[in-house]
C-alpha atoms as a PDB file:
ATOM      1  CA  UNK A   1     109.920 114.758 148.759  1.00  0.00           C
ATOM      2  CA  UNK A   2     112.727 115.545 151.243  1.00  0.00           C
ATOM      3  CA  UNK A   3     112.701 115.056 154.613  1.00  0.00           C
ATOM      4  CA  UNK A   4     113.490 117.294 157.304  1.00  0.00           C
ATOM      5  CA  UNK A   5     115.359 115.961 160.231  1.00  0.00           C
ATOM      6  CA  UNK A   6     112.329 115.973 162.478  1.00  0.00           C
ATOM      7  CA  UNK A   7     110.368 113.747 160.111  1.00  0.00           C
ATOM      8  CA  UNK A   8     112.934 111.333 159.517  1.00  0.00           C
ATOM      9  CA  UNK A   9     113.274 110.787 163.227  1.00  0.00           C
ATOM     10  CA  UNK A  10     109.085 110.377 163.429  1.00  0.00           C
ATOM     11  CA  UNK A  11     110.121 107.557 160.842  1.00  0.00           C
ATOM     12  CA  UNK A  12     113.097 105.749 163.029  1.00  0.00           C
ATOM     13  CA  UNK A  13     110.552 106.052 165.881  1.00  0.00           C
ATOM     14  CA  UNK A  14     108.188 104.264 164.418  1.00  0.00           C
ATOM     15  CA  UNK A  15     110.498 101.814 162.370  1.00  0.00           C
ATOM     16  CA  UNK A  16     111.797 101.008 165.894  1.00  0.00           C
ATOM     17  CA  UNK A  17     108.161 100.429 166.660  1.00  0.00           C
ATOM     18  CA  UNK A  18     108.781  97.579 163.911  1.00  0.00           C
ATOM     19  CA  UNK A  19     111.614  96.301 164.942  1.00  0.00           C
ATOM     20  CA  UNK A  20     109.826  96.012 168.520  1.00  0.00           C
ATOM     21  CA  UNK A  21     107.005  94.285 167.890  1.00  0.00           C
ATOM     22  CA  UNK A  22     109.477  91.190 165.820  1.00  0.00           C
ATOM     23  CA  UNK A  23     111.624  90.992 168.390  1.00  0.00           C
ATOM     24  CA  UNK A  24     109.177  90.568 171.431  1.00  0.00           C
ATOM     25  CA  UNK A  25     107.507  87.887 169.018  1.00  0.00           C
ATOM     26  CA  UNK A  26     111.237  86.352 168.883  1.00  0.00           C
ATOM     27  CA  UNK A  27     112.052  87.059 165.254  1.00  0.00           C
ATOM     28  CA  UNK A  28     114.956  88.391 164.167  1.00  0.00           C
ATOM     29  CA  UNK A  29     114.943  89.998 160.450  1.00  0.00           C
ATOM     30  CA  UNK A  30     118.589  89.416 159.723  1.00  0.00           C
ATOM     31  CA  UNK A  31     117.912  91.968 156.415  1.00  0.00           C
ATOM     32  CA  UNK A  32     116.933  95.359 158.004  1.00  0.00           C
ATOM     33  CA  UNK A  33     117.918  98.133 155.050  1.00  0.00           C
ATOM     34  CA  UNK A  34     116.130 100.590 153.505  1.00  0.00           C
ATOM     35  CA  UNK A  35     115.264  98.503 150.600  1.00  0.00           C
ATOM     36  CA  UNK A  36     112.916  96.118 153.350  1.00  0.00           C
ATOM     37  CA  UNK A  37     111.569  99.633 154.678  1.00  0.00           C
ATOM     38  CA  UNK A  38     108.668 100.767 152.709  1.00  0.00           C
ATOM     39  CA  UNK A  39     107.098 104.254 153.487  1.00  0.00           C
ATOM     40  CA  UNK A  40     103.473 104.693 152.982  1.00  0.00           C
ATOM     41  CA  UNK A  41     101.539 107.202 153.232  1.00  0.00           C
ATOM     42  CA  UNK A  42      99.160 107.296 155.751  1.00  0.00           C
ATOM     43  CA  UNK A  43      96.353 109.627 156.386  1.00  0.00           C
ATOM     44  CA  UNK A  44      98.895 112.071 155.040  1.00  0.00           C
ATOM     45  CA  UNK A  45     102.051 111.350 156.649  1.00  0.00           C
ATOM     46  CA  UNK A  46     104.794 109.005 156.222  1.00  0.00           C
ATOM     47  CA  UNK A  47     104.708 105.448 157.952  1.00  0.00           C
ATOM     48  CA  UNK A  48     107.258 102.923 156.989  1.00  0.00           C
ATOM     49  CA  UNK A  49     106.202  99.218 156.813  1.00  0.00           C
ATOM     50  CA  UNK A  50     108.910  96.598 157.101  1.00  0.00           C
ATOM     51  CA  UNK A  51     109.221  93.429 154.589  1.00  0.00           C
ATOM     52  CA  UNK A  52     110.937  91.266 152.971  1.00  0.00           C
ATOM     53  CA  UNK A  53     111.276  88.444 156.625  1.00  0.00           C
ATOM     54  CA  UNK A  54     112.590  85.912 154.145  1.00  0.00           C
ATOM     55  CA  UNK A  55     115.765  85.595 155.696  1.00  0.00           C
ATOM     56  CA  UNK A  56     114.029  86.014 159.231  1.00  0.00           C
ATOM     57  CA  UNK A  57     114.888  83.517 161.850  1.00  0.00           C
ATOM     58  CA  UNK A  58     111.891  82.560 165.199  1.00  0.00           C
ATOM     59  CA  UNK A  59     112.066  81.035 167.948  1.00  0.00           C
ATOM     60  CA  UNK A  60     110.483  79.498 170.844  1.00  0.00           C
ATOM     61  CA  UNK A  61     112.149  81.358 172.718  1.00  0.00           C
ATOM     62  CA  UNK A  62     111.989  84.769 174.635  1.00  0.00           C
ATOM     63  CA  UNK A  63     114.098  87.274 172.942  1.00  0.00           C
ATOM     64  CA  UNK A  64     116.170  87.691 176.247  1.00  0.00           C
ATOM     65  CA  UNK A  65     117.107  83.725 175.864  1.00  0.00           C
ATOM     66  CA  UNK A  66     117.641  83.854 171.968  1.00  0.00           C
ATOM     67  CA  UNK A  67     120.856  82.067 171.198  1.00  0.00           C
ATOM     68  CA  UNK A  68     121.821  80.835 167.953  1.00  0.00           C
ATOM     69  CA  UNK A  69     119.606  81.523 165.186  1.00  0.00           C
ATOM     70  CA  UNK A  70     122.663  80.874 162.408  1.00  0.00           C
ATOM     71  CA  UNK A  71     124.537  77.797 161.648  1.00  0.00           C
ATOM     72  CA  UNK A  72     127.778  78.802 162.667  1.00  0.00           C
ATOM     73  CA  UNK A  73     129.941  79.849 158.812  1.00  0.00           C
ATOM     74  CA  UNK A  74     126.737  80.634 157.322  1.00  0.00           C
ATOM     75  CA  UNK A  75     126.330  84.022 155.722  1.00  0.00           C
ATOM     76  CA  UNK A  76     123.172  85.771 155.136  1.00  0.00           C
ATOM     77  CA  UNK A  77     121.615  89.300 154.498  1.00  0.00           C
ATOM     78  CA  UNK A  78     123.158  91.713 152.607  1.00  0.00           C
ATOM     79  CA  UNK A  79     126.679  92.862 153.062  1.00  0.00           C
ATOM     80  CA  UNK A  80     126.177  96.835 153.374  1.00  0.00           C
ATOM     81  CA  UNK A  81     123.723  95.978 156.524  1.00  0.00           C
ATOM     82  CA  UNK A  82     125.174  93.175 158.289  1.00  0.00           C
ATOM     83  CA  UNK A  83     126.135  92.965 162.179  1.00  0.00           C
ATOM     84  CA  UNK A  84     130.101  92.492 161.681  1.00  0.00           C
ATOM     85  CA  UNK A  85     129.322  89.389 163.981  1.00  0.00           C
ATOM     86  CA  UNK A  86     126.526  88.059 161.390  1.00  0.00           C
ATOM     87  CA  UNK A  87     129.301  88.689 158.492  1.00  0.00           C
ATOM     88  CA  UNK A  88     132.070  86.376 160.185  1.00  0.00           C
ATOM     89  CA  UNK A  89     128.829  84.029 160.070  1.00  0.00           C
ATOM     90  CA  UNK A  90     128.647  84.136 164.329  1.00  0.00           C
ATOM     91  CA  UNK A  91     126.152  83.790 166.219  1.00  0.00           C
ATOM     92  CA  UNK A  92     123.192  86.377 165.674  1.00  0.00           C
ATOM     93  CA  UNK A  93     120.815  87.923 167.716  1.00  0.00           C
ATOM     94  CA  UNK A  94     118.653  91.186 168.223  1.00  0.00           C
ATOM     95  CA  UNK A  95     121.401  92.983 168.437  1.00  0.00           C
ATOM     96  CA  UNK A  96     122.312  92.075 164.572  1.00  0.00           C
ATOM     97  CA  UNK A  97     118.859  94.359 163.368  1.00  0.00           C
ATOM     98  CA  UNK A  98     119.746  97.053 165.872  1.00  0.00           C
ATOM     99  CA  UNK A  99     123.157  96.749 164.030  1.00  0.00           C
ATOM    100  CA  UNK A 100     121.509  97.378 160.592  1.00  0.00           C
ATOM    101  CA  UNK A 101     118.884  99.983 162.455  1.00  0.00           C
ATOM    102  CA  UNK A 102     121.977 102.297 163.069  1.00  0.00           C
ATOM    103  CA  UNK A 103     123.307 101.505 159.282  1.00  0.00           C
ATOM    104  CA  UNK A 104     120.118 102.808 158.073  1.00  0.00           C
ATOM    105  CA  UNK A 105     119.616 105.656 160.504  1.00  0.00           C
ATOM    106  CA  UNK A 106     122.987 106.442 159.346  1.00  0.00           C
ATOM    107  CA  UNK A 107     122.561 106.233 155.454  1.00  0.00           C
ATOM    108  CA  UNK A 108     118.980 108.097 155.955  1.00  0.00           C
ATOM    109  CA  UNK A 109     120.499 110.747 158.051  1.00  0.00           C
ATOM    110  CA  UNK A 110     124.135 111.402 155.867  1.00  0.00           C
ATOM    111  CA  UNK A 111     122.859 110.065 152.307  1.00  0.00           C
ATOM    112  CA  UNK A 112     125.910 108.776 152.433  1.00  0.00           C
ATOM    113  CA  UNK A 113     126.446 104.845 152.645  1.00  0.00           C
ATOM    114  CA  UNK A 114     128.082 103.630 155.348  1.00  0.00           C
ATOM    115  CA  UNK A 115     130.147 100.847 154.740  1.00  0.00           C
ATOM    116  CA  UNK A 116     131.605 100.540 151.291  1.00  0.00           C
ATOM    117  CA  UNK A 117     133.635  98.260 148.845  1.00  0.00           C
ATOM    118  CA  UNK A 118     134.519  96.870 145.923  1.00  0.00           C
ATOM    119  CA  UNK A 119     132.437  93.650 145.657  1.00  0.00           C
ATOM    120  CA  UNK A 120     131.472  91.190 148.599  1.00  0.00           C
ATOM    121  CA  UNK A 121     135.151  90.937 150.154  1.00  0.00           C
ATOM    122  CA  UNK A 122     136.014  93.934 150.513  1.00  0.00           C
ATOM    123  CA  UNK A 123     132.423  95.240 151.666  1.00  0.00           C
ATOM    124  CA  UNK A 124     132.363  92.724 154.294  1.00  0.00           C
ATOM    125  CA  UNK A 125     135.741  93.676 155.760  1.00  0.00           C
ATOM    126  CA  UNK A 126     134.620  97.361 155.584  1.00  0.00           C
ATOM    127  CA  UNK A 127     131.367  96.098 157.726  1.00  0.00           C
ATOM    128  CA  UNK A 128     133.943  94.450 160.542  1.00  0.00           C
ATOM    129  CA  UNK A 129     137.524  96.264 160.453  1.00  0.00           C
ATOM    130  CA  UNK A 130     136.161 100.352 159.546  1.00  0.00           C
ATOM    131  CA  UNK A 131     134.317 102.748 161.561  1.00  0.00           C
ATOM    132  CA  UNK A 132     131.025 104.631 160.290  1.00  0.00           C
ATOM    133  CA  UNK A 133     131.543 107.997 159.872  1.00  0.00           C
ATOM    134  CA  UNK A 134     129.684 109.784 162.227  1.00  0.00           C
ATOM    135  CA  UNK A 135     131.243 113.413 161.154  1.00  0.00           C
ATOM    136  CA  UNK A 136     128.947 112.560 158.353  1.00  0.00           C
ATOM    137  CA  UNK A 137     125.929 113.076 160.030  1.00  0.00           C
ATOM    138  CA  UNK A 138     124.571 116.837 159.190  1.00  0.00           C
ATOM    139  CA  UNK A 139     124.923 119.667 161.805  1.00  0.00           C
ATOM    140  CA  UNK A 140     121.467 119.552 162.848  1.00  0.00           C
ATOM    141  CA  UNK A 141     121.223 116.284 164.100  1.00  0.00           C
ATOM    142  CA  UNK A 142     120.485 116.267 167.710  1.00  0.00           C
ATOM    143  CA  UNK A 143     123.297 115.271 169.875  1.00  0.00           C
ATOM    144  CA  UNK A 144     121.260 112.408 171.356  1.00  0.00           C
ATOM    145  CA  UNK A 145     120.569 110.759 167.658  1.00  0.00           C
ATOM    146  CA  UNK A 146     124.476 110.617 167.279  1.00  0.00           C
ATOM    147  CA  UNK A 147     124.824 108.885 170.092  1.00  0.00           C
ATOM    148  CA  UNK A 148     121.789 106.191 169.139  1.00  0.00           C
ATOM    149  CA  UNK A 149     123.727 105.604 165.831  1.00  0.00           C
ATOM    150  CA  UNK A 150     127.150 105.105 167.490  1.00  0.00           C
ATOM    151  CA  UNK A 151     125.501 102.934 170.309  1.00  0.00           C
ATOM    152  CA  UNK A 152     123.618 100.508 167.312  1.00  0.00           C
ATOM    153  CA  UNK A 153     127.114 100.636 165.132  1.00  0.00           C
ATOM    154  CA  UNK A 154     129.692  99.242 167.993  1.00  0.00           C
ATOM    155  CA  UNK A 155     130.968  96.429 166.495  1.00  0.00           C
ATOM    156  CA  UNK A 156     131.167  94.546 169.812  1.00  0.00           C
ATOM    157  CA  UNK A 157     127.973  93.361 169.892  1.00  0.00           C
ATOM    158  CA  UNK A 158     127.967  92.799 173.935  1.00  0.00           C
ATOM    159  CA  UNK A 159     128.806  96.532 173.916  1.00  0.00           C
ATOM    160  CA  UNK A 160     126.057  97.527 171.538  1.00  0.00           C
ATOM    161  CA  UNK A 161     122.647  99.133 172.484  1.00  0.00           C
ATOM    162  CA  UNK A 162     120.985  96.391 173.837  1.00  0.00           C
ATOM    163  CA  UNK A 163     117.566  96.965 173.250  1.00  0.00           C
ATOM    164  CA  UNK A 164     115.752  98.664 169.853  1.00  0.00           C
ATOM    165  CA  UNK A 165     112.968 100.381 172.747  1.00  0.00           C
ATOM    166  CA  UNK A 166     115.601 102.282 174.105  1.00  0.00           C
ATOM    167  CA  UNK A 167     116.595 104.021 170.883  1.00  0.00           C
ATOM    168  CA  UNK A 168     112.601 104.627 170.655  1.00  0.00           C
ATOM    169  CA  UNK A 169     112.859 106.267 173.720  1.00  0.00           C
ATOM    170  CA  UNK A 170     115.563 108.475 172.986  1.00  0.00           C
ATOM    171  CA  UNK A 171     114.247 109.471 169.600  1.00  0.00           C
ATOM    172  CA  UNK A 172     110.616 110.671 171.015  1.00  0.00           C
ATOM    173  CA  UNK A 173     112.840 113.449 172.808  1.00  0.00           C
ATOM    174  CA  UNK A 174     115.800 113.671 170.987  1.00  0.00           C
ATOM    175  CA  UNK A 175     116.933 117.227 172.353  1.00  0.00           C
ATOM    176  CA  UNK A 176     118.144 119.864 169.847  1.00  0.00           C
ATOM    177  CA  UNK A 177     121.246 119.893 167.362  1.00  0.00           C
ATOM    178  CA  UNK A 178     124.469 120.868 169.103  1.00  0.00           C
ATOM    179  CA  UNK A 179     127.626 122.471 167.079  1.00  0.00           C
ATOM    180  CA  UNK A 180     129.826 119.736 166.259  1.00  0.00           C
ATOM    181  CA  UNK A 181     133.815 120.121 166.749  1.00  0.00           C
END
């Protein structure tokens, strides 16, 4: 059934309660879209589960010291969702699934997808030379849930949100919708 806002934001909550727990064990999914997002129900409501850590990369490492997870050139994941950084094959970290968080918010949010093209190519230069489309976002998103999905979709990854926790936070209060311009 359709979602209201509210629920879907319950979801993205808990989804970055996902995301969380991988990255304080030092994995990073590298795959995060809503095909790897299964919702379940559970005693009545909606709890997503995520799968599919094929493509996952661990490491010793804490996740504030993760490095390189990717041979440098190599390109994996799947072109809608990828960090513009992980589809020039650079180095990825966290920040690549907080990337593909705000690509799914995004999608989930708009129904819209948010980086398009004609084959691989042209996909992956949509993913690292266009802007989302934020304007796509329905009116009653909460002002605060815009500015999560811009934060996860800079393409600067040193400029993105830096942490998946601090979306959570923002999302357990996300304030109301405000008129858009």
């Amino acid at each position: 059934h359709r979602l209201t806002i509210r629920e879907r934001l319950e979801l993205f909550q808990q989804l970055c309660d996902g995301v969380q727990h991988a990255h304080l064990k030092a994995v990073i999914h590298r795959d995060l879209k809503p095909n790897n997002v299964l919702v379940v129900e559970v005693d009545g409501k909606p709890v997503p589960k995520i799968i599919d850590f094929g493509i996952a990369k661990a490491t010793a490492q804490r996740l504030t010291e993760m490095t390189m997870f990717t041979q440098m050139g190599q390109i994996v994941g799947t072109p809608e969702y990828m960090s513009p950084e992980q589809a020039r094959g650079q180095v990825v970290d966290a920040r690549t699934d907080i990337w593909a968080f705000g690509v799914v918010m995004h999608e989930l949010l708009s129904g819209q997808r948010t980086f398009r093209g004609e084959g691989l190519s042209e996909t992956l230069a949509a993913v690292i030379l266009s802007e989302p489309d934020l304007e796509s976002l329905p009116p009653e998103t909460p002002s605060r849930v815009r500015e999560i999905v811009r934060r996860c979709l800079i393409k600067d990854p040193r400029k993105r949100l830096r942490n998946i926790g601090e979306a959570r936070v923002i999302l357990e209060d996300p304030g109301e919708a405000v008129a858009q311009p």
